[in-house]
C-alpha atoms as a PDB file:
ATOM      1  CA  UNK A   1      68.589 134.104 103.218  1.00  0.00           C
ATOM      2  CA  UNK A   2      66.258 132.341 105.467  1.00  0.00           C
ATOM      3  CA  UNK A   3      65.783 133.893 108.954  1.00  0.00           C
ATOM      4  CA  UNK A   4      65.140 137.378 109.491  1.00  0.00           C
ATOM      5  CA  UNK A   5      67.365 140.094 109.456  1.00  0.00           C
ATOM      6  CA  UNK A   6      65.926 141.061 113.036  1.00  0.00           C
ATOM      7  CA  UNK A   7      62.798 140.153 114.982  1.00  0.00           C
ATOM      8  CA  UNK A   8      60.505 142.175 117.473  1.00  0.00           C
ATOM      9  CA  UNK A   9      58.002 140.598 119.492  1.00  0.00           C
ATOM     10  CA  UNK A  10      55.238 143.124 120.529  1.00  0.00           C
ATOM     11  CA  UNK A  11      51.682 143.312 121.667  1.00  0.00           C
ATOM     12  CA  UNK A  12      49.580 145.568 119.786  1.00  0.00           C
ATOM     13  CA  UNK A  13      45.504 146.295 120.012  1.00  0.00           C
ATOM     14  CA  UNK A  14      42.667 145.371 117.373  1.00  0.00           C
ATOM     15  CA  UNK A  15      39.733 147.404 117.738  1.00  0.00           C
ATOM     16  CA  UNK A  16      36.398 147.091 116.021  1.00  0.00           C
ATOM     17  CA  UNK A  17      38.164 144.022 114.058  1.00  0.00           C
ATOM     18  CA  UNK A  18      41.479 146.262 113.159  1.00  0.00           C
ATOM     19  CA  UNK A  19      44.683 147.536 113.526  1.00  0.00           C
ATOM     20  CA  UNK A  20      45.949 150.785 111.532  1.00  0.00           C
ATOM     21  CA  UNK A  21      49.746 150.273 110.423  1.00  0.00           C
ATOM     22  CA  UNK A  22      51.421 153.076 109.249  1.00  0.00           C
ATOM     23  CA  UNK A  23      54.945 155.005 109.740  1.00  0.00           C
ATOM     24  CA  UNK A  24      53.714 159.113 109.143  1.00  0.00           C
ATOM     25  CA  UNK A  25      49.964 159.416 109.831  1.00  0.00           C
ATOM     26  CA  UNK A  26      48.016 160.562 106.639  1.00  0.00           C
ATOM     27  CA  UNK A  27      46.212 162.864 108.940  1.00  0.00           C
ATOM     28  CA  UNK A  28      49.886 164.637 110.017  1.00  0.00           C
ATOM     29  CA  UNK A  29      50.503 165.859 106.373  1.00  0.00           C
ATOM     30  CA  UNK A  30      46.947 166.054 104.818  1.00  0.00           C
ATOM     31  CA  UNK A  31      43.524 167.856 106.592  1.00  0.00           C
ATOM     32  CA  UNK A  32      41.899 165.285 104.945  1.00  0.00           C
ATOM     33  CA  UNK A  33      44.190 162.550 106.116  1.00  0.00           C
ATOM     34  CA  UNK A  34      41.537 161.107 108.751  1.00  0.00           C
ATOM     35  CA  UNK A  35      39.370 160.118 105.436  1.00  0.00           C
ATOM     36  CA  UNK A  36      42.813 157.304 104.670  1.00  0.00           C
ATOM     37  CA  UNK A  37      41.172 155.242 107.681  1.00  0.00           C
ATOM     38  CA  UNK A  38      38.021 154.844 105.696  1.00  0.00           C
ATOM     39  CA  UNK A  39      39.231 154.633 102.093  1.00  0.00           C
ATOM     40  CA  UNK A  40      41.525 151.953 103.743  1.00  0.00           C
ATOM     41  CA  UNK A  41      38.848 150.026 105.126  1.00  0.00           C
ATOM     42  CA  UNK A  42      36.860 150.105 102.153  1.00  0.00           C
ATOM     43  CA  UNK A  43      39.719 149.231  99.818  1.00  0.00           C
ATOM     44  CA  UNK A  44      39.953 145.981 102.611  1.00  0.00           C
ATOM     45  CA  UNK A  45      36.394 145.012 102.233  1.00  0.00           C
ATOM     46  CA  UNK A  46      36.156 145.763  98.058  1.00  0.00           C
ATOM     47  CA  UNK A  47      38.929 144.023  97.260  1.00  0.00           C
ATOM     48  CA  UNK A  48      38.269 141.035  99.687  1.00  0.00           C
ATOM     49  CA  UNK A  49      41.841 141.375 100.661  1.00  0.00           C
ATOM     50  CA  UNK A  50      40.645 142.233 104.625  1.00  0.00           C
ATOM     51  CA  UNK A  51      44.132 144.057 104.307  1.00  0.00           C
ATOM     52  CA  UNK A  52      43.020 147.736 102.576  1.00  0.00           C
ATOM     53  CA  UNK A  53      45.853 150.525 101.654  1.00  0.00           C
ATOM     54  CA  UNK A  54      45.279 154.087 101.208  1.00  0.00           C
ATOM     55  CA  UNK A  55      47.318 156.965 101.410  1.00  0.00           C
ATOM     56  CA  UNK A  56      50.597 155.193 103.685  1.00  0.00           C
ATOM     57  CA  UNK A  57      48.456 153.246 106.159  1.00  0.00           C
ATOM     58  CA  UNK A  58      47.187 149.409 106.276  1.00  0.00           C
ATOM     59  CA  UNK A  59      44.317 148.886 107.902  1.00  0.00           C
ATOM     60  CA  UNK A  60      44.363 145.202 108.940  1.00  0.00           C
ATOM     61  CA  UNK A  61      41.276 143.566 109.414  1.00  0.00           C
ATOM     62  CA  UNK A  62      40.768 140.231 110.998  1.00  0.00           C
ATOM     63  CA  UNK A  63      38.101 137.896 113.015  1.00  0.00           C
ATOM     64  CA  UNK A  64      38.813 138.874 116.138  1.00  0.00           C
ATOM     65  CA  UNK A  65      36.689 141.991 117.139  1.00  0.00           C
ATOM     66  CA  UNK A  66      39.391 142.864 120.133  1.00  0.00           C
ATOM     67  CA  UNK A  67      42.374 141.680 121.445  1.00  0.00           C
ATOM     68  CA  UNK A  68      43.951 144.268 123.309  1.00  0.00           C
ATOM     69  CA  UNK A  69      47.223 142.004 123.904  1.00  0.00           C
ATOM     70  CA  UNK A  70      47.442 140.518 120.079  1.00  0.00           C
ATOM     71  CA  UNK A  71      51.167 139.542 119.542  1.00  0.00           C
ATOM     72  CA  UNK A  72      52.967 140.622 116.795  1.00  0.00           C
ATOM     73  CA  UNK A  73      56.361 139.432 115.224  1.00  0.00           C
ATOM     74  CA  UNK A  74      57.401 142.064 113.065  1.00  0.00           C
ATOM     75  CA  UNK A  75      60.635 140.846 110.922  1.00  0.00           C
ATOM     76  CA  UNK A  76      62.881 142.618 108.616  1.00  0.00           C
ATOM     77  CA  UNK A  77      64.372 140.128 105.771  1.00  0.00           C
ATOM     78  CA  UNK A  78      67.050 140.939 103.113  1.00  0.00           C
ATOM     79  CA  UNK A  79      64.874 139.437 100.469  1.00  0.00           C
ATOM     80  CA  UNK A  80      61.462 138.053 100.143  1.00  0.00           C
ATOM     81  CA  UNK A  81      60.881 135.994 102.970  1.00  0.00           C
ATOM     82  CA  UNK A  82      59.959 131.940 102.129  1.00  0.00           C
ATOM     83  CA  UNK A  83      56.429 131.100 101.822  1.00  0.00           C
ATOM     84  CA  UNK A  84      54.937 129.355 104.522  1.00  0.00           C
ATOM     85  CA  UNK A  85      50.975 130.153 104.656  1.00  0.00           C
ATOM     86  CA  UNK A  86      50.105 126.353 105.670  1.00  0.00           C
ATOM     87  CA  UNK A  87      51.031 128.115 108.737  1.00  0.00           C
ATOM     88  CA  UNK A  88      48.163 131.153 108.312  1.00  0.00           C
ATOM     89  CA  UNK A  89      44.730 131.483 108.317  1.00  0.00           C
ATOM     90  CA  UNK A  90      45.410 134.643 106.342  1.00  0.00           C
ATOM     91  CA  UNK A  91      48.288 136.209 103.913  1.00  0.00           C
ATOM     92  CA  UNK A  92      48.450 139.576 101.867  1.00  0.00           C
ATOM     93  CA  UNK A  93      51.835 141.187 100.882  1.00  0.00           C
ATOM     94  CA  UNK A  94      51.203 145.359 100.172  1.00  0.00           C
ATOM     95  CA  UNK A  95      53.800 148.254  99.536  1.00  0.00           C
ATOM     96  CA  UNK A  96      54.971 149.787 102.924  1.00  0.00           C
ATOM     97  CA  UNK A  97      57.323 153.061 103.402  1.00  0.00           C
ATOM     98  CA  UNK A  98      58.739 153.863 106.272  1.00  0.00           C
ATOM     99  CA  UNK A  99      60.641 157.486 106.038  1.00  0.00           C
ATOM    100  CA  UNK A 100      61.552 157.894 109.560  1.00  0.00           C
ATOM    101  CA  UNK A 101      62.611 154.308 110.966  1.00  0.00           C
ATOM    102  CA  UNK A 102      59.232 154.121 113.284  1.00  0.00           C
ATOM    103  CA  UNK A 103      56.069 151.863 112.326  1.00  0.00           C
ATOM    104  CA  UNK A 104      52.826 152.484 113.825  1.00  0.00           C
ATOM    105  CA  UNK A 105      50.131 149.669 115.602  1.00  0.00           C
ATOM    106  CA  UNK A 106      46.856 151.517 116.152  1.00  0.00           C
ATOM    107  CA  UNK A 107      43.550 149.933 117.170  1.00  0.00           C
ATOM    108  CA  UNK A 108      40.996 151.024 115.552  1.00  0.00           C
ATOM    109  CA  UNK A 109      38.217 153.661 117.348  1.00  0.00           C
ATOM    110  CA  UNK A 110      41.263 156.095 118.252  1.00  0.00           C
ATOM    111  CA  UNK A 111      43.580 153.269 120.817  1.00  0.00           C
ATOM    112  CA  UNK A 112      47.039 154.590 121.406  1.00  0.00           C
ATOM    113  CA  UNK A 113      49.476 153.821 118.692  1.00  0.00           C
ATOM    114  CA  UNK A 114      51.904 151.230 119.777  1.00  0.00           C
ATOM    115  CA  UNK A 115      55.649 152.062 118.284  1.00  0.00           C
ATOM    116  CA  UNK A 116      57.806 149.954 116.872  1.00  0.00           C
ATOM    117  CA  UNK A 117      61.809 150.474 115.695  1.00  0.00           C
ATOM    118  CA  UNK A 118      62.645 149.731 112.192  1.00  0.00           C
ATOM    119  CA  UNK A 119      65.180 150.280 109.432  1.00  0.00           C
ATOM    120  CA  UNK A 120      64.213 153.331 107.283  1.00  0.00           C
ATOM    121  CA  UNK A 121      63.109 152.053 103.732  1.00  0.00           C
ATOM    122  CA  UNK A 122      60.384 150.883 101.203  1.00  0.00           C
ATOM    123  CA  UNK A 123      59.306 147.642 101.757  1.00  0.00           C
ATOM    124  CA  UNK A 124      57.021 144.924 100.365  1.00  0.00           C
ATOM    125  CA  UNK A 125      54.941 143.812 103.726  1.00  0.00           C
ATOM    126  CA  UNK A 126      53.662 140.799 104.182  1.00  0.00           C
ATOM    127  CA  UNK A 127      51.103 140.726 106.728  1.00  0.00           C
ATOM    128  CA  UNK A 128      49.771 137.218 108.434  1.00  0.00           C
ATOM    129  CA  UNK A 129      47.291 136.085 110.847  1.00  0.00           C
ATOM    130  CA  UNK A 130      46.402 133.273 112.257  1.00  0.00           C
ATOM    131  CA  UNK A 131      43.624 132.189 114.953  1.00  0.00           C
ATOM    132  CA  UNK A 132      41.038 133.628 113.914  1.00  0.00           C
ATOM    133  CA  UNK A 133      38.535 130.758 113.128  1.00  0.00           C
ATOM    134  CA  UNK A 134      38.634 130.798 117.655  1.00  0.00           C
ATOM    135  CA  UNK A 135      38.833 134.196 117.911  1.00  0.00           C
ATOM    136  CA  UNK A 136      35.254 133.915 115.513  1.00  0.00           C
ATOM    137  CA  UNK A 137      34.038 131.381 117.910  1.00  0.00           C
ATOM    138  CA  UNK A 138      34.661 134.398 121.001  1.00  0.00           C
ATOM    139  CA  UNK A 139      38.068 132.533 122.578  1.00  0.00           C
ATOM    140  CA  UNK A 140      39.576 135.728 123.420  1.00  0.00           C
ATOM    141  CA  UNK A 141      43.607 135.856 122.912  1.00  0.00           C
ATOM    142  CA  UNK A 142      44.465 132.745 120.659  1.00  0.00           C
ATOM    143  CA  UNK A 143      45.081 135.015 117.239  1.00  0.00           C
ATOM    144  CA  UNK A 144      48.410 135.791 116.561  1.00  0.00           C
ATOM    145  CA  UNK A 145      49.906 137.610 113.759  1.00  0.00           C
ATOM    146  CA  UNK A 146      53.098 139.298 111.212  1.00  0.00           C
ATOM    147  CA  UNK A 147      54.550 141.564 109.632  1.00  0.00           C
ATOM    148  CA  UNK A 148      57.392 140.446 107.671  1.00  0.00           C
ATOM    149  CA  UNK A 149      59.404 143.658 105.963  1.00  0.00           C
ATOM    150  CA  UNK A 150      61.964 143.193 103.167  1.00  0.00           C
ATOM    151  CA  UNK A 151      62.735 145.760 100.562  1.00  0.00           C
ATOM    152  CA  UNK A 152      61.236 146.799  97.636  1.00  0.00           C
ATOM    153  CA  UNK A 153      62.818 148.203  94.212  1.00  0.00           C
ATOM    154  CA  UNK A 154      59.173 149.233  92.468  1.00  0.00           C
ATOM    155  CA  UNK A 155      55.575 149.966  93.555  1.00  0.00           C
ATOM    156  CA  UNK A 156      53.437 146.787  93.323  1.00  0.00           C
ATOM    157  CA  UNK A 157      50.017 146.432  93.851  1.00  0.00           C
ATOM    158  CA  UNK A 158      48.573 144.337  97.001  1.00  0.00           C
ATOM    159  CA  UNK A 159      48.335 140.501  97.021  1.00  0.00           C
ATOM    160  CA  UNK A 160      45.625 138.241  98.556  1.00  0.00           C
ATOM    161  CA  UNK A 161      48.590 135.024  98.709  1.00  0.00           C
ATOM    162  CA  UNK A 162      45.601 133.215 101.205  1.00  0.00           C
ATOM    163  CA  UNK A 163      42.242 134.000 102.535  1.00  0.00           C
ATOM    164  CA  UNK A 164      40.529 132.989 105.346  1.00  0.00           C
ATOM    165  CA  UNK A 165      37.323 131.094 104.427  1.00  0.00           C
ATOM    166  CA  UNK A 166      35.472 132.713 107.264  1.00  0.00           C
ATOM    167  CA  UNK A 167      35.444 135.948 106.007  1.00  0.00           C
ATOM    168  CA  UNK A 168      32.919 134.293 103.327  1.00  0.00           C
ATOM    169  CA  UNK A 169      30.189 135.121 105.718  1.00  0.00           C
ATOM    170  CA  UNK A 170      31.281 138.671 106.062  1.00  0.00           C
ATOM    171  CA  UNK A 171      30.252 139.391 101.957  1.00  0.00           C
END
């Protein structure tokens, strides 16, 4: 197949350089869920993925410090999606579950979580972005990213498919 099974065009917020993806909140299920958001982050920087995984949630980290209005094409796809990264500053595929057909945006620093509709299912998750050598520079609004979704048989660990060379100075 190549086009999505569906598309949704949304804004969501980065925060602090991040967006929090998840479909149950670690911190709904586990006291000690709130400590995901930091295991997350540090998986993100460790790994020099910028996308870190812990406990159900993605924490997404990219060059722009904030966009409060940062689209996001989130696509479902019977079967790995094709590659196209030439068209991304920045590609990682991770393991994604969502149990109750709802996925998650929240900005980092406690924003509102922005909802979004999607089939029930474990997915592989590609997540893109692009922009952010301007959003670096301070042009405010010219990152875009997305979340492709298809599903998934087995767990498999995360995949840095391209990084951006700015995060170099971030080491």
């Amino acid at each position: 197949m190549t086009r999505p099974t569906t598309t949704l065009d949304l804004e969501v917020e980065f925060n602090h350089s991040q967006v929090y993806i998840y479909s149950v909140a670690p911190w709904e299920t586990d006291p000690e869920g709130h400590n995901a958001v930091l295991r997350a982050l540090d998986d993100a920087h460790k790994t020099d993925r910028f996308v870190g995984v812990s406990d159900g949630l993605i924490d997404f980290v990219t060059a722009a410090e904030w966009n409060f209005s940062a689209p996001m094409r989130v696509e479902t796809w019977e079967t790995d999606p094709p590659a196209d990264g030439e068209n991304w500053d920045h590609v990682v595929d991770v393991d994604l579950d969502v149990p109750n057909g709802r996925l998650m945006f929240e900005g980092s620093g406690g924003r509102p979580p922005i909802p979004c509709e999607v089939p029930s299912g474990q997915y592989r998750a590609r997540l893109s972005g692009r922009g952010y050598e301007e959003a670096k520079e301070g042009a405010e609004g010219l990152d875009s990213y997305r979340l492709q979704l298809w599903p998934r048989d087995q767990d498999t660990p995360p995949v840095l498919l391209k990084r951006w060379p700015g995060f170099e100075a971030w080491g």
